[in-house]
PDB file of N, CA and C in Angstrom:
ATOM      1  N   UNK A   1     -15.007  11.831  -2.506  1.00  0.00           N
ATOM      2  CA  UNK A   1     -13.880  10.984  -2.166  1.00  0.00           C
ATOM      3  C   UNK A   1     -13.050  10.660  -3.400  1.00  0.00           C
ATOM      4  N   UNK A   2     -11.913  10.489  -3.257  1.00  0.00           N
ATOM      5  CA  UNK A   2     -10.991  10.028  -3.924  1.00  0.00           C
ATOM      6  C   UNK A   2     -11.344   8.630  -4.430  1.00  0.00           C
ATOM      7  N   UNK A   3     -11.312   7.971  -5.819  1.00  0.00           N
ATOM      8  CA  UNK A   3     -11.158   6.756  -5.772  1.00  0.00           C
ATOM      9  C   UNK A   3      -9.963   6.142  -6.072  1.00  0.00           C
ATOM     10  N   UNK A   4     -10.174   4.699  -5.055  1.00  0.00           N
ATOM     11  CA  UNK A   4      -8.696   4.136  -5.283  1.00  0.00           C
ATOM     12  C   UNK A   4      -8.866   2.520  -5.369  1.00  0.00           C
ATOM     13  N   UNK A   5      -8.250   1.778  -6.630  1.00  0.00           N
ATOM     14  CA  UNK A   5      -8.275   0.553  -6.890  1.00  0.00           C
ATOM     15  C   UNK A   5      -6.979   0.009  -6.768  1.00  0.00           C
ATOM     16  N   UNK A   6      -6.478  -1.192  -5.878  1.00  0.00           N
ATOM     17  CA  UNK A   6      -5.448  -1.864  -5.402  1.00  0.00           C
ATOM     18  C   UNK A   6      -6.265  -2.823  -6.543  1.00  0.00           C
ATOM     19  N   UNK A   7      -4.346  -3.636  -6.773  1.00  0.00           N
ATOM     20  CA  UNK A   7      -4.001  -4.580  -7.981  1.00  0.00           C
ATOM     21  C   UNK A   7      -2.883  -5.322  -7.518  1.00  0.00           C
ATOM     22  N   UNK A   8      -2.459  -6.306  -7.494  1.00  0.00           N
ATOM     23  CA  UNK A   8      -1.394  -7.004  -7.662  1.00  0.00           C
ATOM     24  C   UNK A   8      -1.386  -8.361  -6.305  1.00  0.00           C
ATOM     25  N   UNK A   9      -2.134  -8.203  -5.880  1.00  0.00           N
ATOM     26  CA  UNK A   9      -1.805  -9.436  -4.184  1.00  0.00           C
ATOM     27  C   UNK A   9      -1.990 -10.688  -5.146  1.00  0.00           C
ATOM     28  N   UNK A  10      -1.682 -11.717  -3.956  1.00  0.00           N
ATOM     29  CA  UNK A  10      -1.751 -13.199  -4.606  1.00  0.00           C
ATOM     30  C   UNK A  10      -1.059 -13.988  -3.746  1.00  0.00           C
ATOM     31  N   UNK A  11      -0.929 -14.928  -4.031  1.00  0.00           N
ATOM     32  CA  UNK A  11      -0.260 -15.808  -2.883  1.00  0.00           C
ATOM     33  C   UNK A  11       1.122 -16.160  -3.784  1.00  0.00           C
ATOM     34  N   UNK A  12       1.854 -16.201  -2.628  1.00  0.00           N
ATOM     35  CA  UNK A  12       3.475 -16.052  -2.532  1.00  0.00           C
ATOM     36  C   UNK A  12       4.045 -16.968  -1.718  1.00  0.00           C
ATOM     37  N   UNK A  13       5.419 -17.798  -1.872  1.00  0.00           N
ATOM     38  CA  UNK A  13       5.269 -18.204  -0.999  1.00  0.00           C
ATOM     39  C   UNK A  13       7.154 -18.037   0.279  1.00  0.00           C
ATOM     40  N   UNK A  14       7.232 -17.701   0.971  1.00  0.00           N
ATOM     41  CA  UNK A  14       8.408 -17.251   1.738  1.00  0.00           C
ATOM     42  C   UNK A  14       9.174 -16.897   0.870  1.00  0.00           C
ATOM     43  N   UNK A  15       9.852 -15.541   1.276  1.00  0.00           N
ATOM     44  CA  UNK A  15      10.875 -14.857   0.708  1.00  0.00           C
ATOM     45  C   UNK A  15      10.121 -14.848  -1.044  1.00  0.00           C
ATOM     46  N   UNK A  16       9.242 -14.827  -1.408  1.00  0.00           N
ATOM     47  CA  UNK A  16       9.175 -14.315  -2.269  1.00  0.00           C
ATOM     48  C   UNK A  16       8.552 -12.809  -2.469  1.00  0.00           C
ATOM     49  N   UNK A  17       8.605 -12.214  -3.886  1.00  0.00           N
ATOM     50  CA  UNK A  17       8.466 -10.515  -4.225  1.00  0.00           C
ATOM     51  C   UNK A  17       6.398 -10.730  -4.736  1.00  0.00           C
ATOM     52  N   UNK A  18       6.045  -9.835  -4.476  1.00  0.00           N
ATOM     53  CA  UNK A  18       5.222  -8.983  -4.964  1.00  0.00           C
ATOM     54  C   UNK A  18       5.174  -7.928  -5.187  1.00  0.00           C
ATOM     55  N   UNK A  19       4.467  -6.943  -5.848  1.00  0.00           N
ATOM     56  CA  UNK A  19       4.266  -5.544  -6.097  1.00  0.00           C
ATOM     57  C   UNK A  19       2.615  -5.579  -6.354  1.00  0.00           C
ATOM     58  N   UNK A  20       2.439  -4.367  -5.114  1.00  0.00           N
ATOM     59  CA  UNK A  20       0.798  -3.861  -5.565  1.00  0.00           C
ATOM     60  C   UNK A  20       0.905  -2.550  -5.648  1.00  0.00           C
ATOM     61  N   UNK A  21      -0.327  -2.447  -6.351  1.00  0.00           N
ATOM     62  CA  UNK A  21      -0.607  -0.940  -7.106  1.00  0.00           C
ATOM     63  C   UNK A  21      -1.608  -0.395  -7.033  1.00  0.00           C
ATOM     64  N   UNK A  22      -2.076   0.825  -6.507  1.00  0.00           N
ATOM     65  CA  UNK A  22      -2.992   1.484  -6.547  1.00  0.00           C
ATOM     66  C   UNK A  22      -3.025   2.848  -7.173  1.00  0.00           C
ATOM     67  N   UNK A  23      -4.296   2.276  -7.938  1.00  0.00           N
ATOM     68  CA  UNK A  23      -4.530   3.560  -9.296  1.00  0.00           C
ATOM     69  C   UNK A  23      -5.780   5.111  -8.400  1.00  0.00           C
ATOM     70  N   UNK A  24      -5.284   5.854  -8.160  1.00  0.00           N
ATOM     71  CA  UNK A  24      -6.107   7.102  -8.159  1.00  0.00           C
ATOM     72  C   UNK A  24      -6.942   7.654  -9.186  1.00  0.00           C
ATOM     73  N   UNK A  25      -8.222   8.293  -8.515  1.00  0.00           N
ATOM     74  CA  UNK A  25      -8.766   8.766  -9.776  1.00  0.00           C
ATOM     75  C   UNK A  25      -8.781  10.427  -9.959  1.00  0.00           C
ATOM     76  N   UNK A  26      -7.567  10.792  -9.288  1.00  0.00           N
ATOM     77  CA  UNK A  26      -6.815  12.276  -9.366  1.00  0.00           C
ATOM     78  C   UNK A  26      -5.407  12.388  -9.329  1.00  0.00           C
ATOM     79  N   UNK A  27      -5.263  13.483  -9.982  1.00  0.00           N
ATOM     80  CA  UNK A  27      -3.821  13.312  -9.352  1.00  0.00           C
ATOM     81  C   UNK A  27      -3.583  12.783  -8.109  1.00  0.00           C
ATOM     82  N   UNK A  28      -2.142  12.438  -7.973  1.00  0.00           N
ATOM     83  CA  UNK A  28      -1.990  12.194  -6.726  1.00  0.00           C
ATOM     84  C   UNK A  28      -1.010  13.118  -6.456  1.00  0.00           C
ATOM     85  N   UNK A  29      -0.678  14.475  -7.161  1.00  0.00           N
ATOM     86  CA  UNK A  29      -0.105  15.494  -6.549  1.00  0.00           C
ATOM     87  C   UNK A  29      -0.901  16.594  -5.554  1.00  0.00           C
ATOM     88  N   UNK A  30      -2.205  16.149  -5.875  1.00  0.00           N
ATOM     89  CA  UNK A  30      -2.991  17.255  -5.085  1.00  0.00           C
ATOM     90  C   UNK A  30      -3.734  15.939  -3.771  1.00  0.00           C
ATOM     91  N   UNK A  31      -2.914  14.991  -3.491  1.00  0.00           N
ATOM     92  CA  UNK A  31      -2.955  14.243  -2.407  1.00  0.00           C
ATOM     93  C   UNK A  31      -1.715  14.127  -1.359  1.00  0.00           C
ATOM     94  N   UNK A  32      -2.248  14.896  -0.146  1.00  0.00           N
ATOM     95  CA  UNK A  32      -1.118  15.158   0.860  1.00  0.00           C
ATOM     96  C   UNK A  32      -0.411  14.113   1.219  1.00  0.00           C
ATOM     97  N   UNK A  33      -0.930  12.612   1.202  1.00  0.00           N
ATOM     98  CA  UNK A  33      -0.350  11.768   1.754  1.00  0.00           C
ATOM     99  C   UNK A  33      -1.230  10.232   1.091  1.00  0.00           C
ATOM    100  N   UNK A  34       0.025   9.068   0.528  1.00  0.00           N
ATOM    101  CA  UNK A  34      -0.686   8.399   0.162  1.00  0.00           C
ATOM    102  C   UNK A  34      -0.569   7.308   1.000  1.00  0.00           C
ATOM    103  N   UNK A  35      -1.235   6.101   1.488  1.00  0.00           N
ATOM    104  CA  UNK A  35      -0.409   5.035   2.467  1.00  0.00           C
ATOM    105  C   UNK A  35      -0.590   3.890   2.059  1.00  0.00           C
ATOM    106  N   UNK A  36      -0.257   2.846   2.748  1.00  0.00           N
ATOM    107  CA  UNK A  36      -1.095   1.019   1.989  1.00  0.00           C
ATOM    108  C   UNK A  36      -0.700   1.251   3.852  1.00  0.00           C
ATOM    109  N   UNK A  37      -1.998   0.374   4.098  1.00  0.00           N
ATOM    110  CA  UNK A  37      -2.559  -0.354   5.233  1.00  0.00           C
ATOM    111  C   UNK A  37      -2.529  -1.883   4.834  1.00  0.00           C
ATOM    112  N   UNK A  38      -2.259  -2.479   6.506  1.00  0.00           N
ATOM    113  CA  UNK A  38      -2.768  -3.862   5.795  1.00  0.00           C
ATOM    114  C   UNK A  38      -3.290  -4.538   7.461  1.00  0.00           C
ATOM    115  N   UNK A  39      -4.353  -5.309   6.779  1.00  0.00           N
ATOM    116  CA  UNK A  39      -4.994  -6.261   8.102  1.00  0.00           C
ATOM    117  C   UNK A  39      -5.507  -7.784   8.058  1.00  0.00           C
ATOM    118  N   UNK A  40      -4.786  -8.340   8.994  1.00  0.00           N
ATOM    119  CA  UNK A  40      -4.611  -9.298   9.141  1.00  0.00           C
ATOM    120  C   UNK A  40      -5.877 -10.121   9.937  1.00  0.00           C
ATOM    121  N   UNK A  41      -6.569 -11.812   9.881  1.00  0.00           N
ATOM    122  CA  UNK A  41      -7.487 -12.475  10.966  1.00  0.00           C
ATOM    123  C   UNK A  41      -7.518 -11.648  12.206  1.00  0.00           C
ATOM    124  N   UNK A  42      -8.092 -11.215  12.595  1.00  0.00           N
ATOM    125  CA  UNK A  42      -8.123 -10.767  13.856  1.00  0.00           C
ATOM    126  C   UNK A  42      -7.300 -10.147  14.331  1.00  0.00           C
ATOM    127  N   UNK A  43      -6.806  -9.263  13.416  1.00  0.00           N
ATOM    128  CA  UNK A  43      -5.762  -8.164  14.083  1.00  0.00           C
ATOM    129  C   UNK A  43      -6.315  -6.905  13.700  1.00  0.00           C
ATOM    130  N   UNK A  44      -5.802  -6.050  14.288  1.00  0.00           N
ATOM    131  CA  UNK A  44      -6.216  -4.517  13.804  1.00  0.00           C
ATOM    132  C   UNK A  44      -5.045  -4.023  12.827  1.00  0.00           C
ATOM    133  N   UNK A  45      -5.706  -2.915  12.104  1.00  0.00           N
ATOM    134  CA  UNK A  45      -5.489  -2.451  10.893  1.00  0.00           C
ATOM    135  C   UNK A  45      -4.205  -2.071  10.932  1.00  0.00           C
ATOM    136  N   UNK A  46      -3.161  -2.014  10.163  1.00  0.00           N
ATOM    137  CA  UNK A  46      -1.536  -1.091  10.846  1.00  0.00           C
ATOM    138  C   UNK A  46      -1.145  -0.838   9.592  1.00  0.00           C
ATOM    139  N   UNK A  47      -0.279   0.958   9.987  1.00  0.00           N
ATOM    140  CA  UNK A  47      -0.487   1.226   8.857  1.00  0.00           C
ATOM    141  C   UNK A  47       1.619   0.644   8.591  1.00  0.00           C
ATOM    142  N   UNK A  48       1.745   0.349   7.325  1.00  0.00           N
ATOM    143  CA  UNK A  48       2.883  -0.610   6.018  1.00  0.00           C
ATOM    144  C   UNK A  48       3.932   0.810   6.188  1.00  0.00           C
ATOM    145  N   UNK A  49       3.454   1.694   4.927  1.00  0.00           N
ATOM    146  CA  UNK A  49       3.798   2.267   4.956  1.00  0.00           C
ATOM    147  C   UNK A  49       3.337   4.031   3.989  1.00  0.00           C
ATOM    148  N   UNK A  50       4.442   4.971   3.851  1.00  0.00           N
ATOM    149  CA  UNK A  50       3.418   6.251   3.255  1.00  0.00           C
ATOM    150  C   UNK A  50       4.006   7.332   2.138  1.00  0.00           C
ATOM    151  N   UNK A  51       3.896   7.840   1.799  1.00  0.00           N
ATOM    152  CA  UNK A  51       4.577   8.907   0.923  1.00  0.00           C
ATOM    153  C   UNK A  51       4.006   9.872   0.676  1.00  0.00           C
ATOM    154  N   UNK A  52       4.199  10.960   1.293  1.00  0.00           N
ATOM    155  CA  UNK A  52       3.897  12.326   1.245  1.00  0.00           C
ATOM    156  C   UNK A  52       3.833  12.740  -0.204  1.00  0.00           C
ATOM    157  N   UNK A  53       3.044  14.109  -0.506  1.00  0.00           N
ATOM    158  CA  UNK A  53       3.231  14.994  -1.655  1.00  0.00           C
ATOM    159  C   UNK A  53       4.872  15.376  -2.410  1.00  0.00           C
ATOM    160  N   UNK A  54       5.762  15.761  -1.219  1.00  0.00           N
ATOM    161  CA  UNK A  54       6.857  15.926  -1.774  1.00  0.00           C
ATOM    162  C   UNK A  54       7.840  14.332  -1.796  1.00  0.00           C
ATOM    163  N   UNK A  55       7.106  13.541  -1.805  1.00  0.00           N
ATOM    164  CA  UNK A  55       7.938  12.194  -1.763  1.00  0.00           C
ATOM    165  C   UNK A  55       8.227  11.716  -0.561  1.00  0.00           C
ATOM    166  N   UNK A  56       8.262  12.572   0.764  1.00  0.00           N
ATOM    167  CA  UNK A  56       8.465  11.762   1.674  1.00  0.00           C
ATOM    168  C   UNK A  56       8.139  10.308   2.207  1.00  0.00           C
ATOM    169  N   UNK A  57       9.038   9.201   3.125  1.00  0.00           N
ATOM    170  CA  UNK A  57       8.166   7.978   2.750  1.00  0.00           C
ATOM    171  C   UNK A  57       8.764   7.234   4.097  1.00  0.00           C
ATOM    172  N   UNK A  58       7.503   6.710   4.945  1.00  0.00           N
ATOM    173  CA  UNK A  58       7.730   6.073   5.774  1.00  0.00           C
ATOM    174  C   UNK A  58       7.406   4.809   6.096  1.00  0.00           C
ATOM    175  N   UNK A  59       7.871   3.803   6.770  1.00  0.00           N
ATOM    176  CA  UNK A  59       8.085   2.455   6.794  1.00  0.00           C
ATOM    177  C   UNK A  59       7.095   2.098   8.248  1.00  0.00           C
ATOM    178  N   UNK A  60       6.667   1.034   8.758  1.00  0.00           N
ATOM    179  CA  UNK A  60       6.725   0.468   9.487  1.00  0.00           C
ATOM    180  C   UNK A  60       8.292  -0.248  10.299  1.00  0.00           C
ATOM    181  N   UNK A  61       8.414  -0.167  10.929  1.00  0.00           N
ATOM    182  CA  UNK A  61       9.762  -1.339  11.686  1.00  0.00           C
ATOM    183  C   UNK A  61       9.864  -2.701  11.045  1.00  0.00           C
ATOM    184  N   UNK A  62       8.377  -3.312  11.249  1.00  0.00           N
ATOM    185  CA  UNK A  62       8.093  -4.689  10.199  1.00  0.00           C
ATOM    186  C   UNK A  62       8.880  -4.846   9.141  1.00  0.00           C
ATOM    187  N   UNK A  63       8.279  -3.724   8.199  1.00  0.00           N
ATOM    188  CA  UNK A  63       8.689  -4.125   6.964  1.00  0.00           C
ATOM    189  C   UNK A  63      10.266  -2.861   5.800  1.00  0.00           C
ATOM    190  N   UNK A  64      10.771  -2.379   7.097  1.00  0.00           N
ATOM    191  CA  UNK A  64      11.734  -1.597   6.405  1.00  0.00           C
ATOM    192  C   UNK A  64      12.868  -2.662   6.224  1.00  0.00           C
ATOM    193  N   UNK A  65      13.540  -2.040   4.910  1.00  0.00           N
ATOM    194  CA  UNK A  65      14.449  -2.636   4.055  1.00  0.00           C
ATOM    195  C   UNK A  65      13.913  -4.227   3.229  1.00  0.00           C
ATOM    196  N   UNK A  66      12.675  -4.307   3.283  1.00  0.00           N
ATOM    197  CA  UNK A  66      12.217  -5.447   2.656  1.00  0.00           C
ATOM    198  C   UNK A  66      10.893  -4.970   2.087  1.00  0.00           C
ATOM    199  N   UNK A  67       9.864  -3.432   2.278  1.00  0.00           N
ATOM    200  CA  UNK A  67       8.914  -2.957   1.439  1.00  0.00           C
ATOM    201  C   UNK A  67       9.622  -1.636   0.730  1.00  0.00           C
ATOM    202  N   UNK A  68       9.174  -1.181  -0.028  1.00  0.00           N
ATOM    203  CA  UNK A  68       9.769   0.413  -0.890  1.00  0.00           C
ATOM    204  C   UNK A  68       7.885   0.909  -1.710  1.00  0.00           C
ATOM    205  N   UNK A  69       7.801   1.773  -1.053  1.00  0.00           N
ATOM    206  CA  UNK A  69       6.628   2.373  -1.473  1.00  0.00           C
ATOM    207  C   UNK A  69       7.235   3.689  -2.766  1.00  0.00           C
ATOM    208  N   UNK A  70       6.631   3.695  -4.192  1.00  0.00           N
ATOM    209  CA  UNK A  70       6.655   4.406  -4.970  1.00  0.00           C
ATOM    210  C   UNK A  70       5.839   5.048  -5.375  1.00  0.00           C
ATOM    211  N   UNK A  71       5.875   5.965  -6.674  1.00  0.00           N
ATOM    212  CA  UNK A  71       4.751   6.386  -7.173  1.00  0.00           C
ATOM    213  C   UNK A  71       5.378   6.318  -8.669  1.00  0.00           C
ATOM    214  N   UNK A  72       3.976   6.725  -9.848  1.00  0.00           N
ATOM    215  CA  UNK A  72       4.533   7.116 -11.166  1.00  0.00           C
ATOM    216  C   UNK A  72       2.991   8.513 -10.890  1.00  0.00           C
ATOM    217  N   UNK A  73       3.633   9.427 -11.181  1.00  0.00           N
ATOM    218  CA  UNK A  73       2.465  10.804 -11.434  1.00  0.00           C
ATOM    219  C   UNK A  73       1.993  10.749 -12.479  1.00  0.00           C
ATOM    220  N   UNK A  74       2.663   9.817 -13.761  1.00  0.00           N
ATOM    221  CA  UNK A  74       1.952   9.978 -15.047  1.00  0.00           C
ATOM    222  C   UNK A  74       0.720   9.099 -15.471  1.00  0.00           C
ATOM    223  N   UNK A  75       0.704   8.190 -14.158  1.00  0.00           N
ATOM    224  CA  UNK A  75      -0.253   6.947 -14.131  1.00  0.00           C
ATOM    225  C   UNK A  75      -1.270   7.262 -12.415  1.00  0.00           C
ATOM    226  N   UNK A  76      -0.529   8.231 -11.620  1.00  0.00           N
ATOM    227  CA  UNK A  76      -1.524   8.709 -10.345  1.00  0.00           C
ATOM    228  C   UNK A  76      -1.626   7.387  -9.916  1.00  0.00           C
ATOM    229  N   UNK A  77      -0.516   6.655  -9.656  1.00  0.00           N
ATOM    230  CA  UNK A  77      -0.561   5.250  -9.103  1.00  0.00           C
ATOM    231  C   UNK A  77       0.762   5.232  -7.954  1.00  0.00           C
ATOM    232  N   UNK A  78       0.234   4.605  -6.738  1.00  0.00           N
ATOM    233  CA  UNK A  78       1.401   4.429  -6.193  1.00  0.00           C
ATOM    234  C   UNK A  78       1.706   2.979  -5.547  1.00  0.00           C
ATOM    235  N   UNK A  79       2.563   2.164  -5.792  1.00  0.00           N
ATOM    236  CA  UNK A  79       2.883   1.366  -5.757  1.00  0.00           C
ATOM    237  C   UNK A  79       3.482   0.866  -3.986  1.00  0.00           C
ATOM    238  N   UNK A  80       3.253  -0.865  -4.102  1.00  0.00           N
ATOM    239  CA  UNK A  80       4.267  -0.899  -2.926  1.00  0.00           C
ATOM    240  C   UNK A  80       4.899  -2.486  -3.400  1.00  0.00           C
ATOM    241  N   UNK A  81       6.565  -2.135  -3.356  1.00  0.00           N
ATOM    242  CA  UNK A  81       7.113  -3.109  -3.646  1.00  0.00           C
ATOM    243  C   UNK A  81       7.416  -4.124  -2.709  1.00  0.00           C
ATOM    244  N   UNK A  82       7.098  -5.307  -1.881  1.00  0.00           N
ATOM    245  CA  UNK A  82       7.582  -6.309  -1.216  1.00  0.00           C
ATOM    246  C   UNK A  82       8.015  -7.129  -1.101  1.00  0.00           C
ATOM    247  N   UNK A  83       9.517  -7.461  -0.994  1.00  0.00           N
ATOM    248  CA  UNK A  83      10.386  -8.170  -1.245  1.00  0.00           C
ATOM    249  C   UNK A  83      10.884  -9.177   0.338  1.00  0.00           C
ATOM    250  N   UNK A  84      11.338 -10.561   0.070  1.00  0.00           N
ATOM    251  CA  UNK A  84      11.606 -11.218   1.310  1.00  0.00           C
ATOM    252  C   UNK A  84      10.516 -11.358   2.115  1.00  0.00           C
ATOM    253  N   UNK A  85       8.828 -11.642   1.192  1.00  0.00           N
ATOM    254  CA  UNK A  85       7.849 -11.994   2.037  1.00  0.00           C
ATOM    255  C   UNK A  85       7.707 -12.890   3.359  1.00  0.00           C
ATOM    256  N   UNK A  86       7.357 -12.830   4.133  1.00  0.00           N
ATOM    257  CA  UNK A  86       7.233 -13.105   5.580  1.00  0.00           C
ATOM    258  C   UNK A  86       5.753 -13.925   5.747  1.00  0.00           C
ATOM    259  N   UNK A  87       5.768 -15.106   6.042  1.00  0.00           N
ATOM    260  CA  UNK A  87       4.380 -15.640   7.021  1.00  0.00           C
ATOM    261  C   UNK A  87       3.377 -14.448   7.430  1.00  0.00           C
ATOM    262  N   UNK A  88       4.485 -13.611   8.202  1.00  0.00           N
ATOM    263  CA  UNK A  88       3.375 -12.429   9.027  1.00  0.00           C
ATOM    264  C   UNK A  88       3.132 -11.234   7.780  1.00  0.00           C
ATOM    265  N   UNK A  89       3.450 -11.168   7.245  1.00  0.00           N
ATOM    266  CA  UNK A  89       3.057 -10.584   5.633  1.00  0.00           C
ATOM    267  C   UNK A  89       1.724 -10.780   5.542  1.00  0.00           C
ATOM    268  N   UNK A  90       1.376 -11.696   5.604  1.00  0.00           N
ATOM    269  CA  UNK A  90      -0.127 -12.294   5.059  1.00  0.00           C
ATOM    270  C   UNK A  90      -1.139 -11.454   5.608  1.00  0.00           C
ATOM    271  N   UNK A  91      -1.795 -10.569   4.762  1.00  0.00           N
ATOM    272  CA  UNK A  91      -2.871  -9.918   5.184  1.00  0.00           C
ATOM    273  C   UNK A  91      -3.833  -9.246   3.922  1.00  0.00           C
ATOM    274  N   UNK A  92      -4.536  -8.221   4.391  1.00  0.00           N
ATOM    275  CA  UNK A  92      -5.466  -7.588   2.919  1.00  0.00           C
ATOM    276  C   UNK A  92      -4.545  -6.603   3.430  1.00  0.00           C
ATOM    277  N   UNK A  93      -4.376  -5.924   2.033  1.00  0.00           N
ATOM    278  CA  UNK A  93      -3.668  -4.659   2.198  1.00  0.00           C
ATOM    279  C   UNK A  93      -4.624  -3.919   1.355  1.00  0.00           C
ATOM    280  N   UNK A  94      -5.206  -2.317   2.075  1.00  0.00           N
ATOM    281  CA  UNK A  94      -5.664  -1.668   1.112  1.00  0.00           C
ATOM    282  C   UNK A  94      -4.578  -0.254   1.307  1.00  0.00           C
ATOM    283  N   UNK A  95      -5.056   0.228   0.467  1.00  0.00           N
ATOM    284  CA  UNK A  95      -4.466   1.869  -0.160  1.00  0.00           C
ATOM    285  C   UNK A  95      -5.527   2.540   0.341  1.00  0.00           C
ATOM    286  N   UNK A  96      -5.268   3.652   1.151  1.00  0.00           N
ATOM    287  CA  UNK A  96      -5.442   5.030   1.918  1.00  0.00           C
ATOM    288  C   UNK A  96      -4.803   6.347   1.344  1.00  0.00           C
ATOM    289  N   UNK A  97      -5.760   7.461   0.731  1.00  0.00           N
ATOM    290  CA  UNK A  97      -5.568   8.577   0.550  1.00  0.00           C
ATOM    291  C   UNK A  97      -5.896   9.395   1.119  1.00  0.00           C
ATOM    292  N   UNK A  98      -5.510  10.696   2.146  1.00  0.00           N
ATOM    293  CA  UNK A  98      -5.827  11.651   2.597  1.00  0.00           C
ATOM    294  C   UNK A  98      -5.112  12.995   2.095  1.00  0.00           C
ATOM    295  N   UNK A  99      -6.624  14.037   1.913  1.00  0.00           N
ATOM    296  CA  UNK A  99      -6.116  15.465   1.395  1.00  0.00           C
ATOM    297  C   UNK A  99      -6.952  16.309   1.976  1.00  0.00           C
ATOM    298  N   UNK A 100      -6.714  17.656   1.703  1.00  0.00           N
ATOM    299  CA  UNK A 100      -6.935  18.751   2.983  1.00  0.00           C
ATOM    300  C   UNK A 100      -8.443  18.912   2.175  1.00  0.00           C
ATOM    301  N   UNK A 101      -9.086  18.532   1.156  1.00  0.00           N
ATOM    302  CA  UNK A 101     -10.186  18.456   0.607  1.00  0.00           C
ATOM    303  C   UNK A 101     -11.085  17.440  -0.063  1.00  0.00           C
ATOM    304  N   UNK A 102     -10.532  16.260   0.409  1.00  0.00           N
ATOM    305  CA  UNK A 102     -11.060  15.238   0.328  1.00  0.00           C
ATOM    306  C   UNK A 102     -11.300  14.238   1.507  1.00  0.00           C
ATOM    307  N   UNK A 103     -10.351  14.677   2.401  1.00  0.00           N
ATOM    308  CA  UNK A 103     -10.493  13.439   3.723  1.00  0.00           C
ATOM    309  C   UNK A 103     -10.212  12.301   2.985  1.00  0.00           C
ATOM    310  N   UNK A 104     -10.238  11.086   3.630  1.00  0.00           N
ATOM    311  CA  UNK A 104      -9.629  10.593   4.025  1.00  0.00           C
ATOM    312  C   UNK A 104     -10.573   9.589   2.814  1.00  0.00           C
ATOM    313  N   UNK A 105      -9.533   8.646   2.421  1.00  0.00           N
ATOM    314  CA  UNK A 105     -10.485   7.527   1.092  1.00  0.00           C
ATOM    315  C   UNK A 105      -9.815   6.083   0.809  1.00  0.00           C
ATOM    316  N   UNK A 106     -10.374   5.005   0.772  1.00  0.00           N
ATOM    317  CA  UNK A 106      -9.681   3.898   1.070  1.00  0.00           C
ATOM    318  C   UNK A 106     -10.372   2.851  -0.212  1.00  0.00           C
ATOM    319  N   UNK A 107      -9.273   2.343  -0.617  1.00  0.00           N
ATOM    320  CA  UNK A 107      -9.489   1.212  -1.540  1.00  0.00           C
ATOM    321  C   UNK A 107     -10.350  -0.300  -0.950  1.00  0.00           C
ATOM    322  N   UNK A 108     -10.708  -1.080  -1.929  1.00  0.00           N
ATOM    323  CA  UNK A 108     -11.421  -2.444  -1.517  1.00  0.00           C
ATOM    324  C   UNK A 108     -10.296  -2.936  -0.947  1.00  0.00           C
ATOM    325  N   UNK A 109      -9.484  -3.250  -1.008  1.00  0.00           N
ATOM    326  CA  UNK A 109      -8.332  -4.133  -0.377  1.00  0.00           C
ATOM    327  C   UNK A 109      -7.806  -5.362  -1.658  1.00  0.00           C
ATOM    328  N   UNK A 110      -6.832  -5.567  -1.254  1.00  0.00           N
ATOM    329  CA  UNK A 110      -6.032  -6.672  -2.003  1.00  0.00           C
ATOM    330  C   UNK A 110      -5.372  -7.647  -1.057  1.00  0.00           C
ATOM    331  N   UNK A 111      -5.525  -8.958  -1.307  1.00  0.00           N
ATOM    332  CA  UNK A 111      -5.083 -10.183  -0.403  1.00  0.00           C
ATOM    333  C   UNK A 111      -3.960 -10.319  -0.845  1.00  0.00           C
ATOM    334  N   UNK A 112      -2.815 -10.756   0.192  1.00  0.00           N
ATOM    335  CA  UNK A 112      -2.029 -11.280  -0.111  1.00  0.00           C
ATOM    336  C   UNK A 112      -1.977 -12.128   0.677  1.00  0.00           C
ATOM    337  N   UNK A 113      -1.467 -12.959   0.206  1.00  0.00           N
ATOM    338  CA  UNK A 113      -1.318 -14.255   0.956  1.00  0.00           C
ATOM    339  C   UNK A 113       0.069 -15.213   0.800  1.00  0.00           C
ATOM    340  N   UNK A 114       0.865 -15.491   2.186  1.00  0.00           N
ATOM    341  CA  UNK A 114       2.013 -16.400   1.621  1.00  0.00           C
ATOM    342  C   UNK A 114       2.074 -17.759   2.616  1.00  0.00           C
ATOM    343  N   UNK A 115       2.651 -18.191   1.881  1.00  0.00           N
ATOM    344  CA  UNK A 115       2.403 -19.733   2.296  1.00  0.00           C
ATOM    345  C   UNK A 115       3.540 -20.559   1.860  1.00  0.00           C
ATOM    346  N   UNK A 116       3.912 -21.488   2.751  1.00  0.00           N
ATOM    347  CA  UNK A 116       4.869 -22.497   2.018  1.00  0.00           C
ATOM    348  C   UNK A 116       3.987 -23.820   2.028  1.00  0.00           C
TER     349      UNK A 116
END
């Protein structure tokens, strides 16, 4: 499996920014697809959002025009920026890697939490 360590959650509180980060322990060019999941008390898991090998990058409805998922290849980290935090924001978010030779590999998770 791939390893993957999420960094950055914390408590926030409305409309404010975070950025989390998850470090790979491979490239993440020879990873087909990278994602951040996030799950909430008693909700099921949903996936944020994703970014393909060639950069492709998809949103949830939730959180488009207020998350931007990145990467840096020189650090095999891909980031997710969240801006205009939301109440319903509040969840663990982990990082999900899947590749055609690794299956499928998931970080401990990172809390975020917002609150006024």
């Amino acid at each position: 499996q791939v390893q993957l360590m999420e960094s950055g959650g914390g408590f926030v509180q409305p409309g404010g920014s975070l950025r989390l980060s998850c470090a790979a322990s491979r490239s993440i060019f020879s990873i087909n697809v990278m994602r951040w999941y996030r799950q909430a008390p008693g909700k099921e898991r949903e996936l944020v959002a994703s970014i393909g090998v060639l950069g492709n990058k998809n949103y949830a409805d939730s959180v488009k025009g207020r998350f931007t998922i990145s990467r840096d290849k020189a650090k095999n980290t891909v980031f997710l920026e969240m801006n205009n935090l939301k109440l319903e924001d509040a969840a663990v978010y982990y990082c999900n890697s899947w590749s055609v030779d690794m299956g499928d590999s998931w970080g401990q998770g990172t809390q975020v939490t917002v609150s006024s």
